[in-house]
PDB file of N, CA and C in Angstrom:
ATOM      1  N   UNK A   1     122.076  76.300 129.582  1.00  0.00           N
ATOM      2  CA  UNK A   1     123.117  77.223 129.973  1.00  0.00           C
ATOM      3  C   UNK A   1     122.761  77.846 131.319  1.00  0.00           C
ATOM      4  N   UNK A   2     123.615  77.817 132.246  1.00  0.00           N
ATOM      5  CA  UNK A   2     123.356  78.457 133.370  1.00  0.00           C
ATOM      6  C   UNK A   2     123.700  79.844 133.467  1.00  0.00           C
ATOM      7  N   UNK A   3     122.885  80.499 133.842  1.00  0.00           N
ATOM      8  CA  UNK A   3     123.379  82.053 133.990  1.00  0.00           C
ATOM      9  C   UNK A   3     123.976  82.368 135.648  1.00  0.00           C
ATOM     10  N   UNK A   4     124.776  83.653 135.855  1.00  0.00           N
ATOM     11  CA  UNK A   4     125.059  83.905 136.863  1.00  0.00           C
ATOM     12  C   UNK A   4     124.133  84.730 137.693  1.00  0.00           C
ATOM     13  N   UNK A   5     124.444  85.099 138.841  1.00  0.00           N
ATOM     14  CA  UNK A   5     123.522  85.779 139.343  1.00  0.00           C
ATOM     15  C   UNK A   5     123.193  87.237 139.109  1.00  0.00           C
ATOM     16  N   UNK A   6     124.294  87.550 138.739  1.00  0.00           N
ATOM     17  CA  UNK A   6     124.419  88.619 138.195  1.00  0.00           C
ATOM     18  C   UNK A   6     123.575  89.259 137.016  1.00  0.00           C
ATOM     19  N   UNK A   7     123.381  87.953 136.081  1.00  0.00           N
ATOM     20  CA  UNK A   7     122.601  87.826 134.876  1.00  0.00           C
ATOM     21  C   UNK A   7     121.228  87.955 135.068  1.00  0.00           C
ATOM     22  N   UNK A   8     120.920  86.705 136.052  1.00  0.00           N
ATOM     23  CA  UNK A   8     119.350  86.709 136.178  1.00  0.00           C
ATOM     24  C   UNK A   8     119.375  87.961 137.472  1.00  0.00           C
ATOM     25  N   UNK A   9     119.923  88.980 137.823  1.00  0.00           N
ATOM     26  CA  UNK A   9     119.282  89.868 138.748  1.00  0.00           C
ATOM     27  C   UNK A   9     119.012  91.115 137.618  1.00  0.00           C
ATOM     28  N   UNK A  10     120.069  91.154 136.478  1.00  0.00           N
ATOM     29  CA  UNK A  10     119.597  92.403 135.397  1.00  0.00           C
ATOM     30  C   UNK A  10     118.680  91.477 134.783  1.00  0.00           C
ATOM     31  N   UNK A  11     118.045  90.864 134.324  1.00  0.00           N
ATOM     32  CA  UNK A  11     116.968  90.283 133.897  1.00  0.00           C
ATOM     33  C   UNK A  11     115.424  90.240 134.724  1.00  0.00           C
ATOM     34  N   UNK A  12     116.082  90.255 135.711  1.00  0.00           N
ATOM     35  CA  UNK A  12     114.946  90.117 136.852  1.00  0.00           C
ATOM     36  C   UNK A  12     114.445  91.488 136.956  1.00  0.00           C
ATOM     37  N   UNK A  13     115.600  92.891 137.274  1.00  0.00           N
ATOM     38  CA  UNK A  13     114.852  94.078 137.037  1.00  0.00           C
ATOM     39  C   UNK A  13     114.407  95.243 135.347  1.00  0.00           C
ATOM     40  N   UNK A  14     115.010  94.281 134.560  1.00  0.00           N
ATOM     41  CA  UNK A  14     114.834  94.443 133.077  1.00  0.00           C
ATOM     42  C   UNK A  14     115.376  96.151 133.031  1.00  0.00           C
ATOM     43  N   UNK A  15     116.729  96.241 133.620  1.00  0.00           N
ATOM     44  CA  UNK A  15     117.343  97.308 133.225  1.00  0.00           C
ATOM     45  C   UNK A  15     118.663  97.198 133.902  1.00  0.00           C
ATOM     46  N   UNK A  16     119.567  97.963 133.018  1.00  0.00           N
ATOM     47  CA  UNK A  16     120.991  97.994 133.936  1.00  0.00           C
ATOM     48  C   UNK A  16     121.576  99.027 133.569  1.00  0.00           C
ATOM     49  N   UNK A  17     122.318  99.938 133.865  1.00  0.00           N
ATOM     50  CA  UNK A  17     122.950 101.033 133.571  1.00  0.00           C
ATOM     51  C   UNK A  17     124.852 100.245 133.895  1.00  0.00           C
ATOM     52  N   UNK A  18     125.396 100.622 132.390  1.00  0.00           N
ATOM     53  CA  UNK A  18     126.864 100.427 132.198  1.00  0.00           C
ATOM     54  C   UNK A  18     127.459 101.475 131.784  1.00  0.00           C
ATOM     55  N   UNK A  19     128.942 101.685 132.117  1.00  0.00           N
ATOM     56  CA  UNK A  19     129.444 102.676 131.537  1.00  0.00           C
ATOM     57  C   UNK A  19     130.263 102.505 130.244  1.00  0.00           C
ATOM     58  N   UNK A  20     129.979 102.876 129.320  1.00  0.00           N
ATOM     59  CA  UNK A  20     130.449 102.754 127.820  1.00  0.00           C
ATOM     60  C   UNK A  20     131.279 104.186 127.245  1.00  0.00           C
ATOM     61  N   UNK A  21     132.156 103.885 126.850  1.00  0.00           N
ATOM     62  CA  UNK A  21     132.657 104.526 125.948  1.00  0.00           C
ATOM     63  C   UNK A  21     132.085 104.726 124.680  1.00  0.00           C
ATOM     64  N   UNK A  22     132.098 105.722 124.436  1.00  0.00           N
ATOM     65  CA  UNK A  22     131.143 106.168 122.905  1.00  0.00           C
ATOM     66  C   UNK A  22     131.466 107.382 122.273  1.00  0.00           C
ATOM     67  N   UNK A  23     132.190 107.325 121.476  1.00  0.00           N
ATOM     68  CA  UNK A  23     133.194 108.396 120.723  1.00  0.00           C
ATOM     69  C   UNK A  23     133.894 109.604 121.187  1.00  0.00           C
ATOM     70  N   UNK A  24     134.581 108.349 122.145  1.00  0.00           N
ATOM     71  CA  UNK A  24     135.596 108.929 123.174  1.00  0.00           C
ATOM     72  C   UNK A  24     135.626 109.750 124.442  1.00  0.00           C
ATOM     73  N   UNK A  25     134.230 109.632 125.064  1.00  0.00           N
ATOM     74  CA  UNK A  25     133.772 109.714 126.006  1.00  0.00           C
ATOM     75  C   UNK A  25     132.787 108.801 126.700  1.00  0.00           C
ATOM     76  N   UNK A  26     133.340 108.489 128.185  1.00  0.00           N
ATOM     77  CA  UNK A  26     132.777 107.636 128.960  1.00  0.00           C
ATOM     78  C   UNK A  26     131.212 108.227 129.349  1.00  0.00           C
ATOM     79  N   UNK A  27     130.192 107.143 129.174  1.00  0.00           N
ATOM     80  CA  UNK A  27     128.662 107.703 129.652  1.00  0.00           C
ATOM     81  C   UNK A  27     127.861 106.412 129.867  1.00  0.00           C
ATOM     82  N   UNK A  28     127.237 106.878 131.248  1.00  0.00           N
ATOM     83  CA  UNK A  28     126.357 105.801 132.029  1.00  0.00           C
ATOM     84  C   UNK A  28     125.266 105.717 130.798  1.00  0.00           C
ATOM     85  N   UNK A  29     125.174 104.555 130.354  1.00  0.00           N
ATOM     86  CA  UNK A  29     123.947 103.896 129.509  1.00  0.00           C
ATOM     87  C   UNK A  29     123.164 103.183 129.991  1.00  0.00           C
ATOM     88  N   UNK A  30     121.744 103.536 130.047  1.00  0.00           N
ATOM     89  CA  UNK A  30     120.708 102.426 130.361  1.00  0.00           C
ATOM     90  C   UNK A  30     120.285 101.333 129.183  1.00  0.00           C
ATOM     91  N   UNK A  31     120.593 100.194 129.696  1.00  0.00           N
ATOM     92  CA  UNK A  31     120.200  98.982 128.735  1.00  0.00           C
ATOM     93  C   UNK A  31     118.775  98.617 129.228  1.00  0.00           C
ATOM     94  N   UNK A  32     118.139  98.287 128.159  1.00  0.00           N
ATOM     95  CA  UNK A  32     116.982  97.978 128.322  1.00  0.00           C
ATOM     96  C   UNK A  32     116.653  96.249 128.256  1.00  0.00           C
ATOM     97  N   UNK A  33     116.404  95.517 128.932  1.00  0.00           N
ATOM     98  CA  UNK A  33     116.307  93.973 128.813  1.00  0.00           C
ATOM     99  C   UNK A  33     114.826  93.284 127.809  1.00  0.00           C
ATOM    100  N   UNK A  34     115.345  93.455 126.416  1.00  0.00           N
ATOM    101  CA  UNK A  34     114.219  92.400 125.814  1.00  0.00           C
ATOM    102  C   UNK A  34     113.946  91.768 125.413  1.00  0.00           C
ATOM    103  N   UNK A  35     113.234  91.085 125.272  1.00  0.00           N
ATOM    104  CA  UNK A  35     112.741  89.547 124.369  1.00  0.00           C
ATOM    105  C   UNK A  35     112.418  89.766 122.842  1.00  0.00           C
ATOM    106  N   UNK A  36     112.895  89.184 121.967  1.00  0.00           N
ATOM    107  CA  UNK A  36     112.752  89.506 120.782  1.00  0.00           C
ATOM    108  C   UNK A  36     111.999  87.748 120.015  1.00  0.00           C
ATOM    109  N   UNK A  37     111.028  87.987 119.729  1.00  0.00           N
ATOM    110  CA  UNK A  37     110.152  87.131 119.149  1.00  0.00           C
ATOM    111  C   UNK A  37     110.969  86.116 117.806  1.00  0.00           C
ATOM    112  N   UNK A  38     110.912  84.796 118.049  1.00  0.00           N
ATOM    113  CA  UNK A  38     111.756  84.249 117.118  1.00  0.00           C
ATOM    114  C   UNK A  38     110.512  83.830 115.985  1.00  0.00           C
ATOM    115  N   UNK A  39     110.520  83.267 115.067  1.00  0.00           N
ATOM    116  CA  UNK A  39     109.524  82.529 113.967  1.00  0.00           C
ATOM    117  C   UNK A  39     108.730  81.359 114.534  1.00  0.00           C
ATOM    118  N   UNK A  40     109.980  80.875 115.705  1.00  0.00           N
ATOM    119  CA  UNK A  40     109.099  79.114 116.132  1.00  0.00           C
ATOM    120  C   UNK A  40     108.295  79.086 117.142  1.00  0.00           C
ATOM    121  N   UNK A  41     108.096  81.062 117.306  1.00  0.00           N
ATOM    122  CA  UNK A  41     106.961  81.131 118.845  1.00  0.00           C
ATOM    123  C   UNK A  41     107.659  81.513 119.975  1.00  0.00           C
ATOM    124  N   UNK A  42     109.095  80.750 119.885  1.00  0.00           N
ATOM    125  CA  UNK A  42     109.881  81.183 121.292  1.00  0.00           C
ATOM    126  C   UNK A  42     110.527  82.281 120.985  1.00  0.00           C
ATOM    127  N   UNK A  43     111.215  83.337 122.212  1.00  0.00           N
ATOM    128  CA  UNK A  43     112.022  83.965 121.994  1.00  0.00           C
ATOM    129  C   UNK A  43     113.430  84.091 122.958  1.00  0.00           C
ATOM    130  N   UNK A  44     113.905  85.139 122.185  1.00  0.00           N
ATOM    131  CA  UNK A  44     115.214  85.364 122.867  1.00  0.00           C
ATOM    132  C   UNK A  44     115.842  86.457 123.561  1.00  0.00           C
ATOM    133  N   UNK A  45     116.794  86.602 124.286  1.00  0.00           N
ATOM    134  CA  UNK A  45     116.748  87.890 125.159  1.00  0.00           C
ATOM    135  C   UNK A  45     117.889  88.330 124.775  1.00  0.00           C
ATOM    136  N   UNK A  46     118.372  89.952 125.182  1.00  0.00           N
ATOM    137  CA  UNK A  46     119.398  91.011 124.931  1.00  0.00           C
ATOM    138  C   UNK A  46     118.606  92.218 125.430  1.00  0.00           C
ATOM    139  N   UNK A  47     120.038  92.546 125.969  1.00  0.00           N
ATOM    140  CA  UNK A  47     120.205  94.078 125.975  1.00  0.00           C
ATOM    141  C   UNK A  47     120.383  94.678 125.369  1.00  0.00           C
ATOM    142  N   UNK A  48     119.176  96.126 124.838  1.00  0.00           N
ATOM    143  CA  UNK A  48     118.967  96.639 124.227  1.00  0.00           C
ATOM    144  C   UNK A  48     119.540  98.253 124.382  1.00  0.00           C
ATOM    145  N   UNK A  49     119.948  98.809 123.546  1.00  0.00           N
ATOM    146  CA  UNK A  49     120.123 100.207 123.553  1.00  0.00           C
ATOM    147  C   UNK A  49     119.957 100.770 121.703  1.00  0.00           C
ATOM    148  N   UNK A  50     119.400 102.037 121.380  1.00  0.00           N
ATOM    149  CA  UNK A  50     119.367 101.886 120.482  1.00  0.00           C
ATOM    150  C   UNK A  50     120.044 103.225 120.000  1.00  0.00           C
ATOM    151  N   UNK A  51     121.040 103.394 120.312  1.00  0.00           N
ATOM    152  CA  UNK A  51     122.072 103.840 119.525  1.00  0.00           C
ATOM    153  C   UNK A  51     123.217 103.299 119.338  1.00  0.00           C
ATOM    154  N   UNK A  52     124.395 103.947 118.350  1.00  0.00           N
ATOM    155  CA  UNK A  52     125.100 103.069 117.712  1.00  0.00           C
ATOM    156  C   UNK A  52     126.477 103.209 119.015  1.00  0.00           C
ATOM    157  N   UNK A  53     127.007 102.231 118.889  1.00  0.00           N
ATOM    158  CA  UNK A  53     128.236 101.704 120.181  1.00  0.00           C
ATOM    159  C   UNK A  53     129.284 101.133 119.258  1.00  0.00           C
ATOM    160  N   UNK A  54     130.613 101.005 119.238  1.00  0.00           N
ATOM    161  CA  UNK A  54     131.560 100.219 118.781  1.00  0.00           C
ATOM    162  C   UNK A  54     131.385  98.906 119.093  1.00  0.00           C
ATOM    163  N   UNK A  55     131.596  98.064 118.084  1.00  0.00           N
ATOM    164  CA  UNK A  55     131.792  96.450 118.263  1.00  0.00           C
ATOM    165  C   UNK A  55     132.468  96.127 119.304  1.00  0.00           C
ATOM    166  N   UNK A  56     133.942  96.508 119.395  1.00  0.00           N
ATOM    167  CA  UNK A  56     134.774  95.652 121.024  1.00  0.00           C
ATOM    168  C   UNK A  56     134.148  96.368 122.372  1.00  0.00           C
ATOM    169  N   UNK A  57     133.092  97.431 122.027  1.00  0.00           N
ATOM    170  CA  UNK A  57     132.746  97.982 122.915  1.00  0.00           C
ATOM    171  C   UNK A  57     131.449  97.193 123.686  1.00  0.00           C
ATOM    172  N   UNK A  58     130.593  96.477 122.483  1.00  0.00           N
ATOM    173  CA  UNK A  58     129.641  95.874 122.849  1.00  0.00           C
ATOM    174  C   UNK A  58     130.116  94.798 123.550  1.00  0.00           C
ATOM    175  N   UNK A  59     131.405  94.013 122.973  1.00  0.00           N
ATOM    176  CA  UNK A  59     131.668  92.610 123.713  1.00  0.00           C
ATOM    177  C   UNK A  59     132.415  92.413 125.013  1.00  0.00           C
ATOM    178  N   UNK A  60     132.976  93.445 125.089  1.00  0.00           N
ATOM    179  CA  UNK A  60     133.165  94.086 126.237  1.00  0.00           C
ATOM    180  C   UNK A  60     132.116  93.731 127.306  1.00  0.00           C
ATOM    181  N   UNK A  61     130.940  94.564 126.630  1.00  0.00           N
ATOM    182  CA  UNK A  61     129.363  94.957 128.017  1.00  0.00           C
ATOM    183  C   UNK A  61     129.259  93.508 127.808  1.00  0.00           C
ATOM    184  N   UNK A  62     129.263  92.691 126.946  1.00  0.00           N
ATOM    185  CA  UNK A  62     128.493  91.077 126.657  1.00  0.00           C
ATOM    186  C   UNK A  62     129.686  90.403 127.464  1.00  0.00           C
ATOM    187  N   UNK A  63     130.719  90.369 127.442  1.00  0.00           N
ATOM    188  CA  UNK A  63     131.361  89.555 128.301  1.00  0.00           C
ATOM    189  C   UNK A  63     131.497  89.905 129.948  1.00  0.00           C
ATOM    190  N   UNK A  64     131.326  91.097 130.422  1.00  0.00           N
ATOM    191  CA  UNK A  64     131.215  91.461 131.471  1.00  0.00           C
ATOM    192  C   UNK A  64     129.870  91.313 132.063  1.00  0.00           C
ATOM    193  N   UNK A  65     128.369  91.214 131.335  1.00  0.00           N
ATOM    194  CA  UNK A  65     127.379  91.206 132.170  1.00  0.00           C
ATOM    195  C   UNK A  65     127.241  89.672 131.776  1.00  0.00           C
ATOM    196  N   UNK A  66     127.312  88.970 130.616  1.00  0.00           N
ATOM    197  CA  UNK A  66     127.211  87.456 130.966  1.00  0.00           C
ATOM    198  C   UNK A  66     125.867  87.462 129.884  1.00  0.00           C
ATOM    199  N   UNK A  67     125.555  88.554 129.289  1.00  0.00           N
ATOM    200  CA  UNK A  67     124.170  88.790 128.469  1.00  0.00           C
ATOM    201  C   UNK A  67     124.759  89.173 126.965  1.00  0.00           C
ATOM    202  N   UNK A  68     123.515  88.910 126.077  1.00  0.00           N
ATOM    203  CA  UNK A  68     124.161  89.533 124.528  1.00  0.00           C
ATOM    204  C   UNK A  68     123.431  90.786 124.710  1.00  0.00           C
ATOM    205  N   UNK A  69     124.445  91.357 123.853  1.00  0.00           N
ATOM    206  CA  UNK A  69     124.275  92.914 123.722  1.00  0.00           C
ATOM    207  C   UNK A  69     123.851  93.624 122.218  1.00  0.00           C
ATOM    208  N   UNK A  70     122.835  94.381 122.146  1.00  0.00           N
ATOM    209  CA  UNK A  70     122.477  94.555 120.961  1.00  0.00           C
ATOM    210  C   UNK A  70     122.276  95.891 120.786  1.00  0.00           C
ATOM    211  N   UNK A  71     122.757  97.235 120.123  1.00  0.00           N
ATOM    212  CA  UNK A  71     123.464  98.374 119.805  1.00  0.00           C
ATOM    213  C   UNK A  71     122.939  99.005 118.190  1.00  0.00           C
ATOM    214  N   UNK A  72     121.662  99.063 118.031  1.00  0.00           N
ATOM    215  CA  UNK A  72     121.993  99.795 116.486  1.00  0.00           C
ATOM    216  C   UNK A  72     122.065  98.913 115.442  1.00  0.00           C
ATOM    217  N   UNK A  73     121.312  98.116 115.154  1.00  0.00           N
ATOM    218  CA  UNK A  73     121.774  96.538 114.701  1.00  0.00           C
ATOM    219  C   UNK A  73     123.091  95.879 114.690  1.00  0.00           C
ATOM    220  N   UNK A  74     123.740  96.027 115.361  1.00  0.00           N
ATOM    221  CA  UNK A  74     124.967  95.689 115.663  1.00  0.00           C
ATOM    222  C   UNK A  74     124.810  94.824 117.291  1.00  0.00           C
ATOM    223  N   UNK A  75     124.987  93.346 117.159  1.00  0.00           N
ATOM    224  CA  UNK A  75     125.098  92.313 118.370  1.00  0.00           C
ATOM    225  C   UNK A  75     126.302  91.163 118.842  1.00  0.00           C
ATOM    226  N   UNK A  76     126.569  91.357 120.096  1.00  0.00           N
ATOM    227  CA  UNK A  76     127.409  90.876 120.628  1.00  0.00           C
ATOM    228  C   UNK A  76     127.254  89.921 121.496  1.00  0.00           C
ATOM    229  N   UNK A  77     127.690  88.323 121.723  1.00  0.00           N
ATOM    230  CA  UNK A  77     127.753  87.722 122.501  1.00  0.00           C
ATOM    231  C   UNK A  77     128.880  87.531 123.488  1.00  0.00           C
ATOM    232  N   UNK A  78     128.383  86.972 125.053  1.00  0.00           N
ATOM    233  CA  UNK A  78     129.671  86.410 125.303  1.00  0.00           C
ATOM    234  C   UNK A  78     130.364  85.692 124.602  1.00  0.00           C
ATOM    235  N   UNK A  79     131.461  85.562 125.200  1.00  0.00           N
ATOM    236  CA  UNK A  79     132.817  84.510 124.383  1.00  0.00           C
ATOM    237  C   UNK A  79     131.870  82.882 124.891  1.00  0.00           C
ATOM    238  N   UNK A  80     132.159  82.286 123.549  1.00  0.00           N
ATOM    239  CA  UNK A  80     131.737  80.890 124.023  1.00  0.00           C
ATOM    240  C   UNK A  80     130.173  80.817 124.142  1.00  0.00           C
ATOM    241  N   UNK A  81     129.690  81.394 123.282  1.00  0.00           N
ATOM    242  CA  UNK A  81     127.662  81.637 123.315  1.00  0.00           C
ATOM    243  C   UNK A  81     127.276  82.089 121.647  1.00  0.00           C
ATOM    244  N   UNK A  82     126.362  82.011 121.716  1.00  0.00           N
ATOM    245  CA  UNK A  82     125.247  82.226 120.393  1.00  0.00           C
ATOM    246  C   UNK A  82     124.173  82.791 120.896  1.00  0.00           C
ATOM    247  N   UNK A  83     123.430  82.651 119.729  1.00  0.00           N
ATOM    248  CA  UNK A  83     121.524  83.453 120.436  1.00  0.00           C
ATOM    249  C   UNK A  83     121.089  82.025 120.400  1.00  0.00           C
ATOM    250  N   UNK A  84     121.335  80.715 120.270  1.00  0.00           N
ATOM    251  CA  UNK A  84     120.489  79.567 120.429  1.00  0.00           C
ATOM    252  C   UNK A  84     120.828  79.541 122.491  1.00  0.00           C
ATOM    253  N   UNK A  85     121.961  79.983 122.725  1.00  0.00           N
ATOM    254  CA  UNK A  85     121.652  79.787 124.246  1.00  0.00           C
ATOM    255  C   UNK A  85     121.336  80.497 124.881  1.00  0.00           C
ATOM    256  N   UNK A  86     120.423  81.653 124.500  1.00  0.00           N
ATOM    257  CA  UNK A  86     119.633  82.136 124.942  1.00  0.00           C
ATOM    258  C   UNK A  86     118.144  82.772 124.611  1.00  0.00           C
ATOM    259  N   UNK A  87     117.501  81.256 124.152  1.00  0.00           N
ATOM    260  CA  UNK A  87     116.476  81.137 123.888  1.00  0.00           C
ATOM    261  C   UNK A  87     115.674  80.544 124.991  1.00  0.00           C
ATOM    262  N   UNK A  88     114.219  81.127 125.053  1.00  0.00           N
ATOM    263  CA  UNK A  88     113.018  81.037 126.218  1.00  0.00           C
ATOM    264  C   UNK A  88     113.985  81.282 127.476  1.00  0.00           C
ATOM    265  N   UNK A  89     114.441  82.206 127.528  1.00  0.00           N
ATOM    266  CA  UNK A  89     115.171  82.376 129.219  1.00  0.00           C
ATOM    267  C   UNK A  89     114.161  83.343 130.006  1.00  0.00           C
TER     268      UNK A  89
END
């Protein structure tokens, strides 16, 4: 899977600040970029925040930064992605 540049530059500085809506007020959120350890050794990446966000809210941030988004155990991919395509990135 190719990422955009956009993708690998929030990856590259392992942070991004988005603005989210969150119970009905707009607020700059820092996402945190991490790797989460799979069973087979490799892992996988998302943006992390760890409070809770609305679902269309997450896919929203996941379709706009091109990254999965992960919220409170609650995770979102782009449209057209899984967590298998974005494994060892």
């Amino acid at each position: 899977m190719e990422l955009s540049e956009r993708s690998k530059r929030i990856i590259r500085d392992g942070s991004i600040k988005l603005r989210v809506t969150r119970s009905g007020m707009i607020q700059q959120i820092t996402f945190k970029v991490r790797r989460v350890p799979l069973g087979t050794g490799a892992t996988t990446l998302e943006l992390y925040f760890d409070r809770v966000i609305d679902a269309h809210e997450l896919q929203r941030l996941a379709d706009e930064t091109g990254l999965p988004v992960h919220a409170d155990k609650i995770a979102a991919y782009p449209a057209g992605t899984s967590a298998k395509d974005y494994i060892s990135l």
